[in-house]
Protein backbone atom coordinates (compact mmCIF):
# COMPACT_ATOMS: atom_id res chain seq x y z
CA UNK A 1 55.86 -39.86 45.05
CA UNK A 2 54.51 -42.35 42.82
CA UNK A 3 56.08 -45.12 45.08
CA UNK A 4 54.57 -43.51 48.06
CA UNK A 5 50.86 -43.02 46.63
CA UNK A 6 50.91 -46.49 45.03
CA UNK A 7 51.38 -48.02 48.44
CA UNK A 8 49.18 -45.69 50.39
CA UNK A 9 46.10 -46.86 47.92
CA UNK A 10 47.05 -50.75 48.14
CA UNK A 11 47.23 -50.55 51.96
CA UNK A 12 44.39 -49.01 52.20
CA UNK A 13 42.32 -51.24 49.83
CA UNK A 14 43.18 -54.09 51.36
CA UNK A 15 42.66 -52.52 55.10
CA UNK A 16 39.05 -52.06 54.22
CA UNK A 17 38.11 -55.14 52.59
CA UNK A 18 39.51 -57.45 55.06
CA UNK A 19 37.28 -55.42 57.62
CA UNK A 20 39.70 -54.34 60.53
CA UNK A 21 38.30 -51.34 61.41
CA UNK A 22 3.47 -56.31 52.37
CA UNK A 23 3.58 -58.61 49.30
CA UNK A 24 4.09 -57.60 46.10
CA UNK A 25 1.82 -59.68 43.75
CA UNK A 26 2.75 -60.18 39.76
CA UNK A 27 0.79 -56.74 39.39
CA UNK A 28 3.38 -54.86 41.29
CA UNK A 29 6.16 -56.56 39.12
CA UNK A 30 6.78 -55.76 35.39
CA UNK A 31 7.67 -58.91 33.44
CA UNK A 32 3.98 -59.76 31.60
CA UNK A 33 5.26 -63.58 31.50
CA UNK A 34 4.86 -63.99 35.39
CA UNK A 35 1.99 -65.93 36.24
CA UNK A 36 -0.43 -64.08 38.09
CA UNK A 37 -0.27 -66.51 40.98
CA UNK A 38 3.91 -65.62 41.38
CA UNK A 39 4.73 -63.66 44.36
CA UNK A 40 7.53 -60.94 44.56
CA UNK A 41 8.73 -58.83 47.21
CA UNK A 42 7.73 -60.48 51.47
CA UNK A 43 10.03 -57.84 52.52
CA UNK A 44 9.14 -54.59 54.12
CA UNK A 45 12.81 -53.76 54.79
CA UNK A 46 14.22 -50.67 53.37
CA UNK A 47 18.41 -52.03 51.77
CA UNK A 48 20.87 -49.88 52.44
CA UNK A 49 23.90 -50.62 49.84
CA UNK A 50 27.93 -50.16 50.44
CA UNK A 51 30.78 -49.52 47.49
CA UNK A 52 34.01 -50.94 48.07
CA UNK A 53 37.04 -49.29 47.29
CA UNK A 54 37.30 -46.41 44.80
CA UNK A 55 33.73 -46.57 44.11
CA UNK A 56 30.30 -45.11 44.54
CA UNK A 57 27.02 -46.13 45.05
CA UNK A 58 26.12 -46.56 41.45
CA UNK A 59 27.69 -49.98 41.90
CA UNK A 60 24.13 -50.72 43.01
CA UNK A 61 22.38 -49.57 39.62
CA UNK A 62 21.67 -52.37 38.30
CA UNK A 63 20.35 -54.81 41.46
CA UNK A 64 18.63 -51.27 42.27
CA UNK A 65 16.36 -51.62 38.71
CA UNK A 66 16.38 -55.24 39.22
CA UNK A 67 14.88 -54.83 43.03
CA UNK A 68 12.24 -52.10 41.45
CA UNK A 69 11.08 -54.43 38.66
CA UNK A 70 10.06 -57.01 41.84
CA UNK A 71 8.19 -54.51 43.90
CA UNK A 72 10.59 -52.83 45.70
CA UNK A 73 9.63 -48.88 45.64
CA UNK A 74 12.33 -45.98 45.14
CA UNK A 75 11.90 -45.34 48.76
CA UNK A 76 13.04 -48.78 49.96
CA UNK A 77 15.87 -48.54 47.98
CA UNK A 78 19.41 -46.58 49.21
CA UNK A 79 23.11 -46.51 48.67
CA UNK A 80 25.64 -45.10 51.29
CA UNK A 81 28.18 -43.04 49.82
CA UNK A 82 31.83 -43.34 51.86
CA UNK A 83 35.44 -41.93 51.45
CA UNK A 84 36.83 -44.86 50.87
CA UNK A 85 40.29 -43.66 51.11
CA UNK A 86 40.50 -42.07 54.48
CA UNK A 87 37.53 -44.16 56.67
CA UNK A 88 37.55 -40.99 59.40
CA UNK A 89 33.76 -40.95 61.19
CA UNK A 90 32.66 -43.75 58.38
CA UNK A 91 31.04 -46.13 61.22
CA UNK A 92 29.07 -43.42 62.31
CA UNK A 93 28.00 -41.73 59.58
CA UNK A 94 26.53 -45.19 58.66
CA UNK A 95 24.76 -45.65 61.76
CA UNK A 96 23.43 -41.98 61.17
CA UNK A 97 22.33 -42.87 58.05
CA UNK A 98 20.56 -45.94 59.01
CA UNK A 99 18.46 -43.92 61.68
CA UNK A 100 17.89 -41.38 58.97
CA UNK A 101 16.30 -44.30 57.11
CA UNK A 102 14.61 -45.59 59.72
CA UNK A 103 13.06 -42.51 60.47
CA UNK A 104 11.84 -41.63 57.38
CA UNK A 105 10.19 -44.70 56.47
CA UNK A 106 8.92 -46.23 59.85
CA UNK A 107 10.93 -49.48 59.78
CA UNK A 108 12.44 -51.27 62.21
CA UNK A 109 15.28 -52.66 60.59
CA UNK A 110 17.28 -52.24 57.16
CA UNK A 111 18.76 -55.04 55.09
CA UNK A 112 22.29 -54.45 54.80
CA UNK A 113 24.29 -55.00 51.74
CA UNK A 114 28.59 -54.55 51.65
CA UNK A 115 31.07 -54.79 48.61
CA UNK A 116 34.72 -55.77 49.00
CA UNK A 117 35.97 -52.75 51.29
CA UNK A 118 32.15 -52.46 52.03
CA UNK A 119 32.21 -55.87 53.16
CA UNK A 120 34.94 -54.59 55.77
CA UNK A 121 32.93 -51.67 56.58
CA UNK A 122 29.51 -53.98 57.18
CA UNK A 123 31.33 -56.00 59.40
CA UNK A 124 32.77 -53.30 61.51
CA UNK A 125 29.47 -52.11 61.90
CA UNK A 126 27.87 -54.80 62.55
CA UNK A 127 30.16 -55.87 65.30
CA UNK A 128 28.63 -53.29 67.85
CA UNK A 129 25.67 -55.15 69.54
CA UNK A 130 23.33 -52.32 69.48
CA UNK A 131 23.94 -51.41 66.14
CA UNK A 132 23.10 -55.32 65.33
CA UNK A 133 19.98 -54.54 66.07
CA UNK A 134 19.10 -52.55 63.14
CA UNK A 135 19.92 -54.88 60.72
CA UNK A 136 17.58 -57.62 59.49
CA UNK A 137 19.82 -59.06 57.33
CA UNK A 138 23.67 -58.57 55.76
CA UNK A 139 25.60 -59.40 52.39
CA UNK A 140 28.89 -60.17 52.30
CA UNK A 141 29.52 -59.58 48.33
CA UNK A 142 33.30 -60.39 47.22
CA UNK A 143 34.94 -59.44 50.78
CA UNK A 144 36.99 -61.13 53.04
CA UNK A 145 36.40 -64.60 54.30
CA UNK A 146 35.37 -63.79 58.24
CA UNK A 147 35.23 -66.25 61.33
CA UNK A 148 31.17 -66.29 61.32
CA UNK A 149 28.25 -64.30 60.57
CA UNK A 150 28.04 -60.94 60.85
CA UNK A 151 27.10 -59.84 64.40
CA UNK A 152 28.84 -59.31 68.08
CA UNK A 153 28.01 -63.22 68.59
CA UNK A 154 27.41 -63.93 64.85
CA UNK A 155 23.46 -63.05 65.40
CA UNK A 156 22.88 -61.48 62.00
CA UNK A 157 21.26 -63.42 59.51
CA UNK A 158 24.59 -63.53 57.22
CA UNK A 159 24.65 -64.47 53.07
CA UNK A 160 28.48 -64.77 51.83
CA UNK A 161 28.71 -64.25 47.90
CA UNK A 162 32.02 -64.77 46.28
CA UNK A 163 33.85 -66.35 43.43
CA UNK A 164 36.87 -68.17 42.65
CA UNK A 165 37.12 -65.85 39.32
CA UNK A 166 37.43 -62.60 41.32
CA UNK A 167 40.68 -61.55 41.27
CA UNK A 168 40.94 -58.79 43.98
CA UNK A 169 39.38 -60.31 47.39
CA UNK A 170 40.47 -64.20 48.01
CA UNK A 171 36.78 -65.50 48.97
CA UNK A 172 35.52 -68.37 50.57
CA UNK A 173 32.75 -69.52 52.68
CA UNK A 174 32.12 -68.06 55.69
CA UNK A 175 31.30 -70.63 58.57
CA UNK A 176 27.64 -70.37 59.62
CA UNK A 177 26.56 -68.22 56.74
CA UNK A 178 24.64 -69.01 53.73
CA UNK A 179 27.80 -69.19 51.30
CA UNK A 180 26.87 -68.97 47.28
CA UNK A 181 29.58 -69.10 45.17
CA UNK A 182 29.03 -67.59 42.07
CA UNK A 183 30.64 -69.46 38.54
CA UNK A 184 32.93 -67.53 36.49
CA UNK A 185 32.10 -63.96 37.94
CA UNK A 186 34.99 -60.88 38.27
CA UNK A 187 35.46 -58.86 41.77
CA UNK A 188 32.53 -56.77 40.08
CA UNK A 189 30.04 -58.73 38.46
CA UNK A 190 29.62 -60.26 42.10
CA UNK A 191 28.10 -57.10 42.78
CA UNK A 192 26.15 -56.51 39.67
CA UNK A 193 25.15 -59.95 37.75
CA UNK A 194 21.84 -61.70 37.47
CA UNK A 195 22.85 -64.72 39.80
CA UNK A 196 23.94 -62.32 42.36
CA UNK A 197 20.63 -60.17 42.35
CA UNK A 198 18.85 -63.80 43.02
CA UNK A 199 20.85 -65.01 45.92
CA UNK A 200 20.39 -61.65 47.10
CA UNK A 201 16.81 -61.25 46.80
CA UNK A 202 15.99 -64.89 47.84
CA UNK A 203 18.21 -64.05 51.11
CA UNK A 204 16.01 -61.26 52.05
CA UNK A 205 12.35 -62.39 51.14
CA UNK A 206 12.26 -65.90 52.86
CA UNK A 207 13.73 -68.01 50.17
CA UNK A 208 11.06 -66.69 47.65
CA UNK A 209 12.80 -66.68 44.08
CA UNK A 210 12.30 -63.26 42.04
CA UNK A 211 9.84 -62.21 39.68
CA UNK A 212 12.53 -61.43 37.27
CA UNK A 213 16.62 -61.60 37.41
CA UNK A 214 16.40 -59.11 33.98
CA UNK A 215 16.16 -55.08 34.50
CA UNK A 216 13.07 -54.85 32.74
CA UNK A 217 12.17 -52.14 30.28
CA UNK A 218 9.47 -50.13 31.59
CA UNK A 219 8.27 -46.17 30.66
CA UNK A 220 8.26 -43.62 31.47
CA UNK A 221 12.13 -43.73 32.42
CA UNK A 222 12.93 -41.02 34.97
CA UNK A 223 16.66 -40.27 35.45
CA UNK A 224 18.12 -39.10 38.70
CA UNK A 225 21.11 -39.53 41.17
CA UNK A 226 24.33 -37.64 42.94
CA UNK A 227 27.39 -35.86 41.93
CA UNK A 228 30.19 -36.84 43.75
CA UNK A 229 33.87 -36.47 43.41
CA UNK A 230 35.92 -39.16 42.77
CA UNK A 231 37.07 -41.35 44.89
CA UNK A 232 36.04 -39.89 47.74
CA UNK A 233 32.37 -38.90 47.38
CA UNK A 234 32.35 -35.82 48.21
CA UNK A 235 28.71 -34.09 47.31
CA UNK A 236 29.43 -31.19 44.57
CA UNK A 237 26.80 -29.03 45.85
CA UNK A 238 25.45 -26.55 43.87
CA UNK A 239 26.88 -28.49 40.82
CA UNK A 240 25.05 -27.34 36.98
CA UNK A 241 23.76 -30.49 35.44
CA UNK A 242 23.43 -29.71 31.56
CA UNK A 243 21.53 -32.61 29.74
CA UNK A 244 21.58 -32.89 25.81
CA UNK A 245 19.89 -35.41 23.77
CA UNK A 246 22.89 -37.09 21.32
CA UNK A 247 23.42 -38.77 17.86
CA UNK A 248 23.62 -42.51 18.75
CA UNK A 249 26.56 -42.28 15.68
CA UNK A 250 28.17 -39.34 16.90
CA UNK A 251 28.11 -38.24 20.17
CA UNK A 252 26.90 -34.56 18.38
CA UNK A 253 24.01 -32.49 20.58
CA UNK A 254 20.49 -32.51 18.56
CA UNK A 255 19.95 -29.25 19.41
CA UNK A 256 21.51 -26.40 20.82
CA UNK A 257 19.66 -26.08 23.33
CA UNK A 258 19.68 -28.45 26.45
CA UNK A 259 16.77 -30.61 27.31
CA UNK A 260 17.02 -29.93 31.10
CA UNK A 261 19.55 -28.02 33.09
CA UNK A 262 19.36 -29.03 36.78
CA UNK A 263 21.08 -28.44 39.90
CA UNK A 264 22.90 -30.39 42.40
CA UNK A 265 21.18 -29.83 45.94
CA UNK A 266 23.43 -29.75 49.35
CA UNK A 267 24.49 -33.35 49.17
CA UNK A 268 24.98 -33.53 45.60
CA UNK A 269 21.59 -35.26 44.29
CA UNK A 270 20.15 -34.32 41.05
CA UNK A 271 16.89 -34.91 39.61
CA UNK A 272 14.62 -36.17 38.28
CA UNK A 273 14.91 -35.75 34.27
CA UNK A 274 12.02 -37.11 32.02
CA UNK A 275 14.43 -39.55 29.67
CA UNK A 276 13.54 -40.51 26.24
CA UNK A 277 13.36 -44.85 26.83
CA UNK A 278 16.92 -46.22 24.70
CA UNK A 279 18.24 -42.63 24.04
CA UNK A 280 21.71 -41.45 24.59
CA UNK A 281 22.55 -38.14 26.45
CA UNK A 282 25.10 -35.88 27.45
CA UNK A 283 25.20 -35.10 30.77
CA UNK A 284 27.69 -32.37 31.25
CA UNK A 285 28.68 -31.16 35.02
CA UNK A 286 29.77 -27.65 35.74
CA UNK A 287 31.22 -27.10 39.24
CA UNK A 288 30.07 -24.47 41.80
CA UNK A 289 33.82 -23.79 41.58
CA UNK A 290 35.12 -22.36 38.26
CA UNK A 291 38.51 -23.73 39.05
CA UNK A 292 37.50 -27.34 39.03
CA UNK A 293 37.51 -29.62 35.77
CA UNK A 294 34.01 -29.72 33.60
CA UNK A 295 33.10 -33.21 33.12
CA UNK A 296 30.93 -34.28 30.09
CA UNK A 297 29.18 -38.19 30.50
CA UNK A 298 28.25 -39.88 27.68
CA UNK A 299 25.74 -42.91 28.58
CA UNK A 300 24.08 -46.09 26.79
CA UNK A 301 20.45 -45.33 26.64
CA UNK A 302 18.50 -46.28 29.49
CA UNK A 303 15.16 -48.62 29.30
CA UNK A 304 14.02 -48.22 32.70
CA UNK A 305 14.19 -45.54 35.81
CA UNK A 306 17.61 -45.27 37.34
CA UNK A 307 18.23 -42.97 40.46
CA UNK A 308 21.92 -44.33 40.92
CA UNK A 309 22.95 -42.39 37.86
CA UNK A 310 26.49 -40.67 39.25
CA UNK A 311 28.01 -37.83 37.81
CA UNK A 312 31.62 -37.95 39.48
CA UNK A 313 33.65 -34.89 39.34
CA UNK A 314 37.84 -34.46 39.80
CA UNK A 315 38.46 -33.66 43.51
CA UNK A 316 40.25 -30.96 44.67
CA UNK A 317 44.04 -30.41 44.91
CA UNK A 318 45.40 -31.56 47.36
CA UNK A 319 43.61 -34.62 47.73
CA UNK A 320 45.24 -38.09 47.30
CA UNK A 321 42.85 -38.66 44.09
CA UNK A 322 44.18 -35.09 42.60
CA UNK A 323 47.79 -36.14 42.65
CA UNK A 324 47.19 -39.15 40.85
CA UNK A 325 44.81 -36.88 38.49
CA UNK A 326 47.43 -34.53 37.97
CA UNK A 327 48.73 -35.75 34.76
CA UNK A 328 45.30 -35.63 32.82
CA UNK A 329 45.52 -32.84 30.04
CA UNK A 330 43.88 -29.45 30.02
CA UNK A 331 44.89 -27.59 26.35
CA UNK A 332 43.11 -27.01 23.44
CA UNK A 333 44.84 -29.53 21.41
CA UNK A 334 44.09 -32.97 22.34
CA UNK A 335 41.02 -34.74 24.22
CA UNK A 336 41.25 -36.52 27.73
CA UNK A 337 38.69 -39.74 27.90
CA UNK A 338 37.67 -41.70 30.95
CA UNK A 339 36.26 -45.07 29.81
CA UNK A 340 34.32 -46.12 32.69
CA UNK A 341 32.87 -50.11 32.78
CA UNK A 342 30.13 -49.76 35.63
CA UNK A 343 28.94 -53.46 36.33
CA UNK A 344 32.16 -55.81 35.19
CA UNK A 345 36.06 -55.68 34.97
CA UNK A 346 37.40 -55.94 31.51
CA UNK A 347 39.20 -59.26 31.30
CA UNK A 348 41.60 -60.27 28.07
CA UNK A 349 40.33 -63.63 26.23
CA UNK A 350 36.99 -62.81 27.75
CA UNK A 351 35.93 -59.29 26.80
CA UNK A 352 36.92 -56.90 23.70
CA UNK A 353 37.94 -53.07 24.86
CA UNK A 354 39.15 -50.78 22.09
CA UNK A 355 40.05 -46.78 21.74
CA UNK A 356 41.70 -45.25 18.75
CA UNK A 357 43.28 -48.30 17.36
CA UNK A 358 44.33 -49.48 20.48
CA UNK A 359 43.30 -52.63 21.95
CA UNK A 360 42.52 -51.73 25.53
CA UNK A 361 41.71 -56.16 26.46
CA UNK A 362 45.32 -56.87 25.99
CA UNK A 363 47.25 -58.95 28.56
CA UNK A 364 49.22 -55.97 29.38
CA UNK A 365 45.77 -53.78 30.64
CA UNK A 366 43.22 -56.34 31.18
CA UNK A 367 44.46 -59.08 32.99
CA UNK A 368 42.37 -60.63 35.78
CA UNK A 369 44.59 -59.61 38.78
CA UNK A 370 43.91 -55.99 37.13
CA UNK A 371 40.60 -56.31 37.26
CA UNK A 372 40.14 -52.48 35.00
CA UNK A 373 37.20 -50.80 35.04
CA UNK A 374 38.69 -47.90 34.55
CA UNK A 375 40.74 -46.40 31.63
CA UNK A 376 41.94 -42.55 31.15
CA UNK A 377 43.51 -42.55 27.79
CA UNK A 378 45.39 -39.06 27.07
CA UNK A 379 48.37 -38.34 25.04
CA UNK A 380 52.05 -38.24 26.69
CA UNK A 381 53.03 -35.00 24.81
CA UNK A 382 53.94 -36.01 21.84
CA UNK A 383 50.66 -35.78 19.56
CA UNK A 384 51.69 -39.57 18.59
CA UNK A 385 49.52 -42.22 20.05
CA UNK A 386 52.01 -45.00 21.65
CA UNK A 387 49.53 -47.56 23.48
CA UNK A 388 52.05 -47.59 26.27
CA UNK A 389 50.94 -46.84 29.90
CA UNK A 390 50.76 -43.05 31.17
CA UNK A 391 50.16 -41.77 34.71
CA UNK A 392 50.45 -43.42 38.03
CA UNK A 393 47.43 -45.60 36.89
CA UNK A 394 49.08 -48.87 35.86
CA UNK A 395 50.39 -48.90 39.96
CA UNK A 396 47.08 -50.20 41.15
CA UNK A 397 44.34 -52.22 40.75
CA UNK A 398 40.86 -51.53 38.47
CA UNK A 399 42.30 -48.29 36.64
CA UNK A 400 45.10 -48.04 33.06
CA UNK A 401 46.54 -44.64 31.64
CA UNK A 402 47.12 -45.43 28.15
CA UNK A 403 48.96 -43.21 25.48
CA UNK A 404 46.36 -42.28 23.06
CA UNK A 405 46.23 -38.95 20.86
CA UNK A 406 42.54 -38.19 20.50
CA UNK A 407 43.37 -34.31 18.15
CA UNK A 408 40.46 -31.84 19.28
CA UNK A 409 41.05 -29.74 16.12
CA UNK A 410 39.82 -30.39 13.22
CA UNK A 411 36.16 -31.86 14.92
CA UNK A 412 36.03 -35.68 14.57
CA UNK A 413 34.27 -38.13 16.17
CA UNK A 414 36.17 -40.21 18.96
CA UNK A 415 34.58 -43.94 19.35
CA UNK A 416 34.96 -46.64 22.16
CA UNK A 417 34.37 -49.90 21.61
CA UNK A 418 33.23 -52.27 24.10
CA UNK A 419 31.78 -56.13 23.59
CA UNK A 420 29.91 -55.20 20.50
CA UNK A 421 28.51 -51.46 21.80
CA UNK A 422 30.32 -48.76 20.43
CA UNK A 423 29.87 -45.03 22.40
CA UNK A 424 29.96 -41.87 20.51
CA UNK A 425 31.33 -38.62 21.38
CA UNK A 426 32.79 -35.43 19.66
CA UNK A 427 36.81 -34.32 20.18
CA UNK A 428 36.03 -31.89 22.65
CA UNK A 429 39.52 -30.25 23.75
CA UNK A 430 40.81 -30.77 27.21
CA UNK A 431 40.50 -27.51 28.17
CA UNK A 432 36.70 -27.43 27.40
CA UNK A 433 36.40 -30.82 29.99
CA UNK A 434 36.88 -34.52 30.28
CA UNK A 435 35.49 -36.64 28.26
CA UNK A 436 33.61 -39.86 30.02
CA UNK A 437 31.35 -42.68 27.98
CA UNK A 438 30.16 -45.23 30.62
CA UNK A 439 28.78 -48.81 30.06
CA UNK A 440 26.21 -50.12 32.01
């Protein structure tokens, strides 16, 4: 089985990302320093965003806040959530979405923005003349190499990003594009880092250079965004969304009580909560269904509104996800942690990963043809932490099981380390749900 799922999840990844199948004036930005003279946002084009593999559309958080902080308003701004694993109706439930968008905020095109399988998936799209005609622009971001721009006959305005660091799709320039190749940036970062927001944003608003490459700080900070399950996005309607302010040195609730308890509407979206600017939360997500797993996220505090905050869930059994899933505890002895990297890989000899005494940036789980992001870090039975792999995990790319005994009784405090932030969280048991901390 483990042979079998391994190479259903490979083929698959690389099926998709080799694609077979008004102004806004220094007042509407939020860096002070801008002359008042600068202009932002030309663009009147809602973007429409695309995960790759495995992923979800908070891969987008970050050029999201970046786009906001040069003009862009929340409704301009949207991220297309796809199973990944099994494409089905994926082509049209794009297009769908699109006309939703389209719809709703007058436009006449959408900006178009794909990532590694994405890329596969814009291009697929794209490759329907009609549909063509709905896109402005599209970004190629650390996808295959293609034969020209995007397009039936190559008529969309293309923009190729890639790097020679990333690990997982072998880029290059595309002919007849606008190629950038980014210096010394992993299969993610191409998708999340401050020299790919500005190729991106140039691209789309005439050449014009942004405001600001930063994600400004700017209150109030209003938190919203989708429960999904992993994998392969499926909305968690009806989902309870439990917030609780947290000790930045413990993980430990302030109070009791929870500062908002929201929930998920038909398609999974949540929100908005008021946020406290540079404040960590809980975030703990009761299914609809008592038989699936309670997940409790533990996030770095936020300095500016998000609405790509996902709060992904364990899919059902049955799925392909679930059997790989299958080995993560559920007793009242030990804790199960997710360490989740949002907007980079974790790379040895460049980045510094560490869980309960065990350095997670080793060769072994950090290499760069790895390319981790993920890490679920349980104990193999024994109540001994080992450090050696666990699960079906260590089979594919971006995710480790590691051996690590994390004992839920007596309470302690269980601490991840990442490139000099530390996240906080108390030894819940197993049975009581998963722990997750996430870095931005």
């Amino acid at each position: 089985m483990k042979k079998i799922l391994a190479q259903s999840l490979i083929l698959l990844s690389l099926f998709f990302i080799t694609g077979h199948f008004s102004s806004c004036k220094k007042d509407d930005c939020d860096n002070d320093s801008i002359p008042q003279t600068e202009i932002c946002r030309t663009s009147n084009y809602p973007i429409v965003m695309m995960h790759g593999f495995l992923a979800s559309g908070d891969t987008w958080a970050n050029h999201a806040m970046r786009f906001s902080a040069n003009g862009y308003d929340d409704n301009m701004l949207y991220a297309f959530d796809w199973n990944s694993i099994n494409q089905g109706n994926s082509i049209d439930l794009l297009d769908d979405y699109i006309d939703e968008i389209l719809a709703a905020t007058g436009a006449q095109k959408v900006d178009l923005i794909g990532h590694s399988a994405g890329g596969g998936l814009g291009y697929t799209y794209l490759s329907d003349s009609i549909r063509a005609t709905k896109v402005a622009h599209y970004v190629h971001v650390a996808s295959s190499v293609q034969s020209g721009p995007a397009g039936s006959n190559g008529e969309v305005p293309t923009l190729n990003l890639w790097s020679e660091d990333d690990e997982i799709a072998a880029g290059g320039d595309i002919p007849g594009a606008t190629n950038v190749k980014l210096t010394g940036a992993d299969h993610y970062q191409v998708a999340t880092n401050a020299e790919s927001f500005a190729a991106i944003f140039s691209f789309f608003n005439n050449g014009k250079t942004a405001c600001t490459t930063n994600i400004e700080a700017k209150e109030p900070v209003q938190l919203s965004g989708r429960s999904v399950t992993l994998g392969e996005n499926s909305p968690m309607a009806g989902a309870t969304i439990e917030i609780y302010e947290v000790s930045s040195t413990t993980g430990e609730r302030v109070s009791g009580t929870a500062d908002a308890v929201l929930t998920t509407d038909s398609k999974g979206y949540w929100g908005p909560f008021s946020a406290k600017s540079n404040t960590r939360y809980e975030f703990r997500v009761v299914s609809a269904d008592p038989n699936d797993r309670v997940v409790h996220y533990f996030r770095e505090g936020a300095i500016r509104s998000n609405k790509f905050v996902y709060l992904r869930t364990f899919p059902p059994a049955g799925s392909t996800i679930a059997l790989l899933l299958n080995g993560v505890p559920e007793n009242a002895t030990q804790s199960a942690v997710v360490v989740f990297s949002s907007s980079q890989a974790v790379i040895n000899g460049r980045d510094s990963l560490s869980a309960g005494g065990v350095d997670l940036s080793s060769a072994q789980y950090a290499s760069p043809a790895k390319t981790a992001i993920a890490y679920f870090l349980y104990d193999d039975g024994d109540s001994q932490t080992s450090g050696n792999p666990v699960g079906f995990f260590g089979s594919f790319s971006f995710l480790n099981g590691v051996d690590i005994f994390f004992p839920a009784s007596p309470p302690s405090t269980v601490s991840v380390y990442f490139n000099g932030r530390t996240l906080y969280m108390p030894s819940l048991s197993s049975a009581d749900g998963v722990l997750v901390p996430v870095f931005d």
